[in-house]
N, C-alpha and C. Protein backbone atom coordinates (compact mmCIF):
# COMPACT_ATOMS: atom_id res chain seq x y z
N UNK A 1 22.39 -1.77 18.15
CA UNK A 1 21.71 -2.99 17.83
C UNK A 1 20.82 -2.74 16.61
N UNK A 2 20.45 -3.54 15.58
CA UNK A 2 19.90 -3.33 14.45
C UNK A 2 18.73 -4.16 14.77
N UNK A 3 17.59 -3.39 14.21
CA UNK A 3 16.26 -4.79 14.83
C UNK A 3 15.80 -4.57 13.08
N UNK A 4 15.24 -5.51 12.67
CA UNK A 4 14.74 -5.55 11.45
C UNK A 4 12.95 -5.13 11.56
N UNK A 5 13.27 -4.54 10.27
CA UNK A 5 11.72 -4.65 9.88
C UNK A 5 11.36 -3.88 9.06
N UNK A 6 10.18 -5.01 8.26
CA UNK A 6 9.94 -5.37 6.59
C UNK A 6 9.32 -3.32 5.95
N UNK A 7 8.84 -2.86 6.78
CA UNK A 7 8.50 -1.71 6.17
C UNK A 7 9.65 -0.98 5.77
N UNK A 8 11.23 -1.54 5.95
CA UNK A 8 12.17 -0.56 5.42
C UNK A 8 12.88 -1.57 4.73
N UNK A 9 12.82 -2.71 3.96
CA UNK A 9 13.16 -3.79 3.43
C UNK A 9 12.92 -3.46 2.06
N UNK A 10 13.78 -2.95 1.25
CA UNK A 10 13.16 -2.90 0.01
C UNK A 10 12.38 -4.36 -0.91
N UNK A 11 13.33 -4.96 -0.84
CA UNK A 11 12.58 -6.46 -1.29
C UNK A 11 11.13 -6.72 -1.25
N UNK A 12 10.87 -6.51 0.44
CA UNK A 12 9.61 -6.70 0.88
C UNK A 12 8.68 -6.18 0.48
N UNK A 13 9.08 -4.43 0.55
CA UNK A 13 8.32 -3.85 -0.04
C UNK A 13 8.39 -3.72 -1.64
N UNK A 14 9.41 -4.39 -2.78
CA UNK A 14 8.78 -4.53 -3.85
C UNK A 14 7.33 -6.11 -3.41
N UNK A 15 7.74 -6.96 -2.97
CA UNK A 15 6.60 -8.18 -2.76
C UNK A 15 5.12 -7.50 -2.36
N UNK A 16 4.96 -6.70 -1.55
CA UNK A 16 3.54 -6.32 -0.73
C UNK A 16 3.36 -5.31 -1.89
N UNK A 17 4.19 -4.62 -2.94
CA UNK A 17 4.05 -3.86 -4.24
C UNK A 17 3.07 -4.71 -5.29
N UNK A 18 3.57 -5.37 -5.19
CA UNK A 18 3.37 -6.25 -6.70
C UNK A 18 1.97 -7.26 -5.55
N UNK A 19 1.69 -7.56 -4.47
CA UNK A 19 0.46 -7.72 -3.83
C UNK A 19 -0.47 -6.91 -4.13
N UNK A 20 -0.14 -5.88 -3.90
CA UNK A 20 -1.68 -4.62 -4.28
C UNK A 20 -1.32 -4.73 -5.57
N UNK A 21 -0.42 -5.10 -6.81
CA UNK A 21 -0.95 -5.09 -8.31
C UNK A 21 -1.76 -6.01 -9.10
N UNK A 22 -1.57 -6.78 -7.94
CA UNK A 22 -2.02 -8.34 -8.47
C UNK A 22 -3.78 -8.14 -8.15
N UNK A 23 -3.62 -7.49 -6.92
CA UNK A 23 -5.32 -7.11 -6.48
C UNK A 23 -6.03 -6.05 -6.89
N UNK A 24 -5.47 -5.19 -7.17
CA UNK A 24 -5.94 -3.81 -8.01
C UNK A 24 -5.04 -3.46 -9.27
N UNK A 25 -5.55 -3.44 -10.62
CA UNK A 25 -4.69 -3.19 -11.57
C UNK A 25 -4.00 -2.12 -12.19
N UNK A 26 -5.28 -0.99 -11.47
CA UNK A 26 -5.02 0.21 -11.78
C UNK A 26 -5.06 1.44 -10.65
N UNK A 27 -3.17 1.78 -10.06
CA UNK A 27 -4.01 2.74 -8.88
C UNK A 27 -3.15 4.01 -8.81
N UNK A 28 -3.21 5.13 -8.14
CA UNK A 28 -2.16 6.04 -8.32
C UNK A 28 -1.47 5.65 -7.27
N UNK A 29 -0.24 6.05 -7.30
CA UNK A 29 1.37 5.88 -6.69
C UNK A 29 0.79 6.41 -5.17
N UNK A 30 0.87 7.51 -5.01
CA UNK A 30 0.40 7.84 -4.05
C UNK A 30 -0.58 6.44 -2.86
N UNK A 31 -1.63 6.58 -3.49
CA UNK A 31 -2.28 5.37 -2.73
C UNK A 31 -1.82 4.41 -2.49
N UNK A 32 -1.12 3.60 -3.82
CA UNK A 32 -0.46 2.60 -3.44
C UNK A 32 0.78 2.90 -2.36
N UNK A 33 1.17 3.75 -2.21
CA UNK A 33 1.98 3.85 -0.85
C UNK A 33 1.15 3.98 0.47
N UNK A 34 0.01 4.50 0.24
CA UNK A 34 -0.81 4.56 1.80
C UNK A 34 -1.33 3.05 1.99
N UNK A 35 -1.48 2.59 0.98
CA UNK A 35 -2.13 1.32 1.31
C UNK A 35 -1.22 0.13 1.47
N UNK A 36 0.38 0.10 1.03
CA UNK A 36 1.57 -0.59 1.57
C UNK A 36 2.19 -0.03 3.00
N UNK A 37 1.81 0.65 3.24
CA UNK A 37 2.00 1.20 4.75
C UNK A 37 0.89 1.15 5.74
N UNK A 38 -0.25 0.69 5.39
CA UNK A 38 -1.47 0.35 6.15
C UNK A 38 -1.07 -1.58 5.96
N UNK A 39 -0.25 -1.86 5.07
CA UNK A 39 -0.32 -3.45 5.05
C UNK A 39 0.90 -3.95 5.69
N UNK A 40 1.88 -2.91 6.11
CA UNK A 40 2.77 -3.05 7.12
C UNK A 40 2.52 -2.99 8.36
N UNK A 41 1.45 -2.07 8.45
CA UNK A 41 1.01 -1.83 10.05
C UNK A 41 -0.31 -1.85 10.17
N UNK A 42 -0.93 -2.73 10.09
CA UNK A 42 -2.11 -3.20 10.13
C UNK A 42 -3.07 -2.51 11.45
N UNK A 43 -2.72 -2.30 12.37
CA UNK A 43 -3.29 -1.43 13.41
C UNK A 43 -3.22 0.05 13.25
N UNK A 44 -3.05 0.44 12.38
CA UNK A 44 -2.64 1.95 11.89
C UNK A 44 -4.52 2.41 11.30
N UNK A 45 -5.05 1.44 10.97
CA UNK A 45 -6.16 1.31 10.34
C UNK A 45 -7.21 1.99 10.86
N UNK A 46 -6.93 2.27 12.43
CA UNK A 46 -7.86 2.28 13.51
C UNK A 46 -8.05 3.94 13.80
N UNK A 47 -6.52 4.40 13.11
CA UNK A 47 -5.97 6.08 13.10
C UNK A 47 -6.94 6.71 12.10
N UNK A 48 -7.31 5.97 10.70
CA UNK A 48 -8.29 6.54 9.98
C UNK A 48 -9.17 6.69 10.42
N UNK A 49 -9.83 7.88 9.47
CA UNK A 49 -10.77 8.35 9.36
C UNK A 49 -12.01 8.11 8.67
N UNK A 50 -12.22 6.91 8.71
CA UNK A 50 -13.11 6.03 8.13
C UNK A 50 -14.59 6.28 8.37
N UNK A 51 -15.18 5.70 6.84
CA UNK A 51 -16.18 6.19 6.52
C UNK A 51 -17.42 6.09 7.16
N UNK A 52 -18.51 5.82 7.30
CA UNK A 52 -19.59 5.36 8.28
C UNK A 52 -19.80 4.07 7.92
N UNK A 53 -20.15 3.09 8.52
CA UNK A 53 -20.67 1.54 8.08
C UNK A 53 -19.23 0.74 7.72
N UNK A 54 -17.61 1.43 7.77
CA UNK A 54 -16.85 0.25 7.73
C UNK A 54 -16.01 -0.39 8.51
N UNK A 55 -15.95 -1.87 8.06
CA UNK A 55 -15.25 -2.44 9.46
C UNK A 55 -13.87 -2.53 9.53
N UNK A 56 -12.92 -1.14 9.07
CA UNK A 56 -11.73 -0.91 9.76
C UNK A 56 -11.74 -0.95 10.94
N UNK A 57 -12.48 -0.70 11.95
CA UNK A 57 -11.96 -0.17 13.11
C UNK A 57 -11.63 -1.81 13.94
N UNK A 58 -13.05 -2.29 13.58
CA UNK A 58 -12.89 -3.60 14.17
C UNK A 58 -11.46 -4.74 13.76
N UNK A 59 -11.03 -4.30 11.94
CA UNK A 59 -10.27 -5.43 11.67
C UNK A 59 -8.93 -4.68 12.33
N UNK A 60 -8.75 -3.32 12.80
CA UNK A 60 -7.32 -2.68 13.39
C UNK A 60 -7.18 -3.28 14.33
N UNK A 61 -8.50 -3.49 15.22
CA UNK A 61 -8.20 -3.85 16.54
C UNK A 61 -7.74 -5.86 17.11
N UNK A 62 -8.60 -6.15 15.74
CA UNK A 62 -8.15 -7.79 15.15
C UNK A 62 -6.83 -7.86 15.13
N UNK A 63 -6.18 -7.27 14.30
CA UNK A 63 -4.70 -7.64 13.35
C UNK A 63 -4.44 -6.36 13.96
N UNK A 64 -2.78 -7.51 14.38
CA UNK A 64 -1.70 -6.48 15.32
C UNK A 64 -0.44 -6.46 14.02
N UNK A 65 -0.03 -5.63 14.58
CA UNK A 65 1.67 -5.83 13.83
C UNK A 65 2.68 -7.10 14.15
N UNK A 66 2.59 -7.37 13.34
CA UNK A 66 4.10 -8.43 13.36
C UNK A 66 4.97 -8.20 13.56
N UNK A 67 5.78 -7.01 13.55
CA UNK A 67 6.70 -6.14 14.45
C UNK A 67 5.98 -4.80 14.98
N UNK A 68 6.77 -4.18 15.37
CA UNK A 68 6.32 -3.26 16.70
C UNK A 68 5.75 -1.99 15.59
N UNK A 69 4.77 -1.26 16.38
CA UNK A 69 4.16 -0.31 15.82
C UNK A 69 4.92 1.17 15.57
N UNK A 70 4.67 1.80 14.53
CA UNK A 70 5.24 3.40 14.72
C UNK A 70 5.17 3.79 15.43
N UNK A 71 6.23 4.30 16.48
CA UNK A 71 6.14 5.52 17.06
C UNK A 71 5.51 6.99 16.92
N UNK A 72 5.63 7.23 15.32
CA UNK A 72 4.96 8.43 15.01
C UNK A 72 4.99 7.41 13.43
N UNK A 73 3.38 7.78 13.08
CA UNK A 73 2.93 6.93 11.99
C UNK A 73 3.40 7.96 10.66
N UNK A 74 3.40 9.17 11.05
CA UNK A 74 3.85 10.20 10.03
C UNK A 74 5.31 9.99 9.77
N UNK A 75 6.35 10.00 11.00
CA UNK A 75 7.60 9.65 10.18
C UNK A 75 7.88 8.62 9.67
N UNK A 76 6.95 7.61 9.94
CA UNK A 76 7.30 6.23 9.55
C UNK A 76 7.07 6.00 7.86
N UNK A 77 5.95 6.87 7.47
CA UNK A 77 5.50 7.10 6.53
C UNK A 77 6.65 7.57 5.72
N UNK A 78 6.88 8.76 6.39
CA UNK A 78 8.00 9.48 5.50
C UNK A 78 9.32 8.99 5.34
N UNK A 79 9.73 8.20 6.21
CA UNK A 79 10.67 7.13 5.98
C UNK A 79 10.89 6.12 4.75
N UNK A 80 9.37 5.61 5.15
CA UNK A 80 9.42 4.96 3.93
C UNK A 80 9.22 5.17 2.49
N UNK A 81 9.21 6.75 2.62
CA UNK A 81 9.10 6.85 0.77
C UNK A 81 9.79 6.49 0.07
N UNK A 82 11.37 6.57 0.23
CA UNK A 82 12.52 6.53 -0.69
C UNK A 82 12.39 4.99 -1.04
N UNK A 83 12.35 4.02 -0.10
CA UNK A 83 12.29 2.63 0.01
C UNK A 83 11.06 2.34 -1.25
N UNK A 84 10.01 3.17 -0.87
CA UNK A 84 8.68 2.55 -2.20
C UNK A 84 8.64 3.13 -3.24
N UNK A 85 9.35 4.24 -3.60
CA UNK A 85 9.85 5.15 -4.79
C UNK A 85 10.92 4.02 -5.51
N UNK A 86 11.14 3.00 -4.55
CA UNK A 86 12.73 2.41 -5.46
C UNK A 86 12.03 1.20 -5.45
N UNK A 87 11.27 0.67 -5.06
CA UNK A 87 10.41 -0.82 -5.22
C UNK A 87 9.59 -0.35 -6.46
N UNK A 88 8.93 0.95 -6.71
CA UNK A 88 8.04 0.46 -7.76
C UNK A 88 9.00 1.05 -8.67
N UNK A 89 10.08 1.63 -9.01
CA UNK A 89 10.64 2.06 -10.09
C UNK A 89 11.35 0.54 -10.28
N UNK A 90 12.16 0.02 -9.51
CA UNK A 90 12.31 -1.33 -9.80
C UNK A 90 11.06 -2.24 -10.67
N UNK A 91 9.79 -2.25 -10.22
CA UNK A 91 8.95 -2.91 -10.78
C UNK A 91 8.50 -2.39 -11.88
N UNK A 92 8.53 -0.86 -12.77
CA UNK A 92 8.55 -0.10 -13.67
C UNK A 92 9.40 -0.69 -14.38
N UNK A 93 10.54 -0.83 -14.49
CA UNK A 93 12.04 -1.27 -14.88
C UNK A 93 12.01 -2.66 -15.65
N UNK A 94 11.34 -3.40 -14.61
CA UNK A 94 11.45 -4.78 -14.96
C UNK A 94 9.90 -5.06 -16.10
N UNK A 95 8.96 -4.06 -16.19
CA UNK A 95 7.73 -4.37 -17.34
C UNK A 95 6.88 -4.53 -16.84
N UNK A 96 6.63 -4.41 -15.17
CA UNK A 96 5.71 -5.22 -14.14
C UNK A 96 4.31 -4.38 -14.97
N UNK A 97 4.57 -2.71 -14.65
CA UNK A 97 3.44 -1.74 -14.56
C UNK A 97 3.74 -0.69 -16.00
N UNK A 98 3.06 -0.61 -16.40
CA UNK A 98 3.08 0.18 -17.84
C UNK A 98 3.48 1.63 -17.54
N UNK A 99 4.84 1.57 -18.22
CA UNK A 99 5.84 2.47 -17.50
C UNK A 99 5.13 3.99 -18.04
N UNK A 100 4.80 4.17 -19.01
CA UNK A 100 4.07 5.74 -19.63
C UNK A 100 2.80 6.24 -17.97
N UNK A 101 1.87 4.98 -17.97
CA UNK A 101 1.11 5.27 -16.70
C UNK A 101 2.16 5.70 -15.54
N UNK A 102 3.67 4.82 -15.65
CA UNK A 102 3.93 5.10 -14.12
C UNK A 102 4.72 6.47 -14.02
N UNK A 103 4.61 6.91 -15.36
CA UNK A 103 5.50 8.67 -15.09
C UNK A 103 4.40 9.27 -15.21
N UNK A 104 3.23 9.14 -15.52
CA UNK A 104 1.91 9.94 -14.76
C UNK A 104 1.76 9.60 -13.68
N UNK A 105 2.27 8.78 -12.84
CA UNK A 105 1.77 8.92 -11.21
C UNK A 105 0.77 7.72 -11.03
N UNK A 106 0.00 6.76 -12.02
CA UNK A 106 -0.51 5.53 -12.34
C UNK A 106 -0.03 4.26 -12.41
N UNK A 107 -0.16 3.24 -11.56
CA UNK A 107 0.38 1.88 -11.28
C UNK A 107 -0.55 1.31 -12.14
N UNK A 108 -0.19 0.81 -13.21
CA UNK A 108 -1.22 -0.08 -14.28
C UNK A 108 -0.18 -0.95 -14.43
N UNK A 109 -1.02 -2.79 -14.06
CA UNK A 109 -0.58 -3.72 -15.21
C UNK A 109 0.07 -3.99 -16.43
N UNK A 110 0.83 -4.13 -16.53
CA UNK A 110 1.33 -4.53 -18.21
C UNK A 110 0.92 -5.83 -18.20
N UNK A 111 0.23 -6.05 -19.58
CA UNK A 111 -0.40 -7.62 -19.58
C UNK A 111 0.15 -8.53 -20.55
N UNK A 112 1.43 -7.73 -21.24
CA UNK A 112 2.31 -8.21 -21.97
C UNK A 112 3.16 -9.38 -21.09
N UNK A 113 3.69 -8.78 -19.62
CA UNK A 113 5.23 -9.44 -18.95
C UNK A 113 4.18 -10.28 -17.91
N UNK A 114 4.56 -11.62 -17.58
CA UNK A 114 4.31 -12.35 -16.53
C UNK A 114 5.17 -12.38 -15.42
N UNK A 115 4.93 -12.50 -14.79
CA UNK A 115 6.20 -12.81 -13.22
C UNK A 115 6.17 -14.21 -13.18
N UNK A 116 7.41 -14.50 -12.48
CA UNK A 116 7.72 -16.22 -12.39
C UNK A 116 6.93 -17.00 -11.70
N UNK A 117 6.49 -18.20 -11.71
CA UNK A 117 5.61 -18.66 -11.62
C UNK A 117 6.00 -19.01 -10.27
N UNK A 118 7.14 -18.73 -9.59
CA UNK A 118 7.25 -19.42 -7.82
C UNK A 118 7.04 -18.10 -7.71
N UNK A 119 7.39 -16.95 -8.41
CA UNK A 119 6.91 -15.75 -7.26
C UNK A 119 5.10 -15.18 -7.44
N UNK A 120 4.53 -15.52 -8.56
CA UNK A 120 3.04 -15.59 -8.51
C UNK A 120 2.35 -16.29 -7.96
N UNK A 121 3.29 -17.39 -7.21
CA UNK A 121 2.64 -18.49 -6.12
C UNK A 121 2.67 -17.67 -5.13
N UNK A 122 3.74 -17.59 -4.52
CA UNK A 122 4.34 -16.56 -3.19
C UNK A 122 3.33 -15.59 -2.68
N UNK A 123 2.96 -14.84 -4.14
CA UNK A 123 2.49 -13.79 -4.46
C UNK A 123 0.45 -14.13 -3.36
N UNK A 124 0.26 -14.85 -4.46
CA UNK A 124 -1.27 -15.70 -4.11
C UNK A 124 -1.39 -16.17 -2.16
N UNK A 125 0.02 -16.59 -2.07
CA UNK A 125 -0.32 -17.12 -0.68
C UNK A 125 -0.08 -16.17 0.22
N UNK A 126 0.61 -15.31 0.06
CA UNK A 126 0.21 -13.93 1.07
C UNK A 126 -0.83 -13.20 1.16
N UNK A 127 -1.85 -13.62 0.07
CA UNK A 127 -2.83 -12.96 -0.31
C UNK A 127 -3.81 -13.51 0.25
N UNK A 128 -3.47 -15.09 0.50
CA UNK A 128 -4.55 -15.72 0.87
C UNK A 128 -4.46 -15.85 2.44
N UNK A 129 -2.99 -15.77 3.00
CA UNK A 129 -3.10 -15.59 4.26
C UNK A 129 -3.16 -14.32 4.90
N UNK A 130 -3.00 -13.42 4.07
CA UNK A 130 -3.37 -11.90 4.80
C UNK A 130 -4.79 -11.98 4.09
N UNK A 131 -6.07 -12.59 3.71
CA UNK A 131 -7.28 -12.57 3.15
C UNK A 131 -7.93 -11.25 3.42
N UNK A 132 -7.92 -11.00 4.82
CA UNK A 132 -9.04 -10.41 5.90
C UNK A 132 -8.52 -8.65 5.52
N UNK A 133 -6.78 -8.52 5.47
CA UNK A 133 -6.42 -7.37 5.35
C UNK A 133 -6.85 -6.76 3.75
N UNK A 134 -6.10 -7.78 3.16
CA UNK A 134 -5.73 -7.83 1.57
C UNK A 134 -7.41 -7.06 0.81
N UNK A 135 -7.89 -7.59 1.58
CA UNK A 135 -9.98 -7.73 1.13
C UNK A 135 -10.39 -6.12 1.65
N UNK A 136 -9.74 -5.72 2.82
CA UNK A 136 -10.12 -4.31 3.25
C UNK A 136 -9.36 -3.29 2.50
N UNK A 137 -7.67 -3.48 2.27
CA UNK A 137 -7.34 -2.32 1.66
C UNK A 137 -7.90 -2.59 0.11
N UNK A 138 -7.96 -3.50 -0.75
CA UNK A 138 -8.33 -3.33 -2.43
C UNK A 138 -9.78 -3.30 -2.28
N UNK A 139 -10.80 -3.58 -1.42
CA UNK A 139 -12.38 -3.01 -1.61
C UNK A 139 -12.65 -1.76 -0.91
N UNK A 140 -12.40 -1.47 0.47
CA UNK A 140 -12.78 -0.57 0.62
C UNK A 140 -11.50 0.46 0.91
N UNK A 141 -10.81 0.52 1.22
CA UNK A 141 -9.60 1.80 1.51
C UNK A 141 -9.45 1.91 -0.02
N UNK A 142 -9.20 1.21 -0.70
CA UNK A 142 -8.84 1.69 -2.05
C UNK A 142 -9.92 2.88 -2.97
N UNK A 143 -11.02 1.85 -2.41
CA UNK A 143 -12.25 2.65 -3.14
C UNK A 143 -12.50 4.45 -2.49
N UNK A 144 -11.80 4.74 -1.22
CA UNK A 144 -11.85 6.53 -1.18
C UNK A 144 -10.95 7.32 -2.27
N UNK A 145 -11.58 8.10 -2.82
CA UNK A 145 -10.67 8.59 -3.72
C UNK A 145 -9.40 9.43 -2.96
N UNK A 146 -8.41 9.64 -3.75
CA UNK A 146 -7.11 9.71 -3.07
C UNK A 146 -7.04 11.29 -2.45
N UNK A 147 -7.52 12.10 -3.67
CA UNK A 147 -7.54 13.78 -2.98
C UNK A 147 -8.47 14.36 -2.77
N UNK A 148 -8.45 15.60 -2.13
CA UNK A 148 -10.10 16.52 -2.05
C UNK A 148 -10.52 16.26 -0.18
N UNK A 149 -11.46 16.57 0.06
CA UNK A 149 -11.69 16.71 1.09
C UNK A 149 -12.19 15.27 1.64
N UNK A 150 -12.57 14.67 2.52
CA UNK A 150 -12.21 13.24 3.00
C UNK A 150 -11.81 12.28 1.76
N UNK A 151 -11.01 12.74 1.38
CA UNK A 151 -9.79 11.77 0.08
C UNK A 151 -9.09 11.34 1.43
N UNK A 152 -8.29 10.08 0.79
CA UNK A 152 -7.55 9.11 1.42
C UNK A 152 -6.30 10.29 1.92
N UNK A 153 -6.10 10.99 1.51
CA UNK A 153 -4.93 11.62 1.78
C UNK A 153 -5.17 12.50 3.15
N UNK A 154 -6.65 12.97 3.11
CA UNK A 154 -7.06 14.06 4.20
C UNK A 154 -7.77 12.38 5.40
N UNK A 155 -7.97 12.02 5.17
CA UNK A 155 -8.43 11.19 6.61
C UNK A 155 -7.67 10.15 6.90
N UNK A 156 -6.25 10.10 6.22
CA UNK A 156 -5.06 9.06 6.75
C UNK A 156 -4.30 10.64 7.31
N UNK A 157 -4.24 11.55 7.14
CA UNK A 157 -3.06 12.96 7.48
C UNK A 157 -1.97 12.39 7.51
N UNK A 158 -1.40 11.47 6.37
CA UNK A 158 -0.31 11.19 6.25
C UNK A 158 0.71 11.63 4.85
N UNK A 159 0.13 12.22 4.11
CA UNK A 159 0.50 13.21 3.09
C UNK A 159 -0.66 14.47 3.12
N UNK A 160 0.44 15.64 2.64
CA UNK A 160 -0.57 16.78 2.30
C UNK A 160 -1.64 16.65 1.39
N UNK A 161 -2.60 16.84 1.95
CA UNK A 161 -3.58 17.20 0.64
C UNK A 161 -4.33 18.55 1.01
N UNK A 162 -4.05 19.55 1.47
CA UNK A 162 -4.52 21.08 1.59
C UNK A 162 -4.45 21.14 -0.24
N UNK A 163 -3.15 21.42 -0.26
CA UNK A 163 -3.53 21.97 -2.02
C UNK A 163 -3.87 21.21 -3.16
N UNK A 164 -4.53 19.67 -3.05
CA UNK A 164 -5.22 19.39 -3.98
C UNK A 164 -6.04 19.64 -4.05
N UNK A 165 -6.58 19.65 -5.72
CA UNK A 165 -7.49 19.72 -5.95
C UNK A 165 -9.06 18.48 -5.87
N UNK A 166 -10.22 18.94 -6.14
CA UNK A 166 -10.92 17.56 -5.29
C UNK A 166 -10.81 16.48 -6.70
C-alpha cells in the first residue's frame, strides 16, 4: 500500500523551499533543510533543544502533523536529503537563489527573477495560514547559528556537527 506524504514529495518540498526564501533571504543549505523538516513535522519542535525563554515547546505541543509523525526523526531526516538537494538545485536552476551563493552552501535571493504571480500568491497563503509556525522557524530557530556547540545542528542531533568548527 503506498500512503503519501509531502516530506518525500519533491514538488512540495520545492513550495515549503521557496516558503523559507520568501521569509528569510539569506540562509545556509544546511539550515534550510532543518528548518523544512521542522515545517513538515511540526511536533518534532518539542525534540529540540531549545533555548531558555522560547515558545517551541508550547507551539510543538499546539501543531500536530498533518500526516503521521517519524518514526525515527533521524531517518526521516536522512531520507529526505536527496528529495531537498533536488528541490533547491531545481530552484538554483530556474534563477530562484543566486546560484555562485548556492555552490557555497548559501540560499540567497536573486532579485533579478520573479516567480509567477499565482505561485507568489500560493506562496503568501501558506504563509499566512501556517503564520504561528512560519513566525517560529524564520525568527527564532533560524536565528541559532547553524554550527559549534548549541548550533542548530548540535541541539536538533539531526546532522553531525562534532567536527565543525564554532
Amino acid at each position: 500500500m503506498l500512503i503519501y506524504h509531502p516530506a518525500f514529495d519533491a514538488y512540495h518540498c520545492v513550495f515549503r523551499m521557496l516558503a523559507l526564501i520568501e521569509s528569510i533571504p539569506e540562509l545556509e543549505i544546511d539550515k534550510a533543510r532543518l528548518l523544512d523538516f521542522y515545517q513538515v513535522f511540526p511536533s518534532a519542535i518539542g525534540e529540540i533543544r531549545l533555548p531558555s525563554g522560547s515558545n517551541g515547546r508550547r507551539l510543538a505541543k499546539a501543531l500536530t502533523n498533518a500526516y503521521r509523525n517519524p518514526l525515527n526523526p533521524k531517518a526521516a531526516f536522512r531520507d529526505m536529503a536527496q528529495i531537498q538537494h533536488a528541490a533547491l538545485r531545481s530552484i538554483a536552476a530556474l534563477g530562484i537563489v543566486d546560484v555562485k551563493s548556492y555552490e557555497q552552501g548559501i540560499l540567497q535571493r536573486a532579485d533579478e527573477r520573479d516567480m509567477p504571480s499565482t505561485l507568489k500568491d500560493n506562496i503568501e497563503n501558506y504563509i499566512l495560514e501556517h503564520a504561528e509556525l512560519i513566525d517560529f522557524l524564520t525568527n527564532e530557530l533560524s536565528a541559532i547559528p547553524l554550527r559549534g556547540i548549541n548550533g542548530l545542528k548540535h541541539r536538533s542531533e539531526l546532522l553531525e556537527h562534532r567536527y565543525d568548527l564554532p
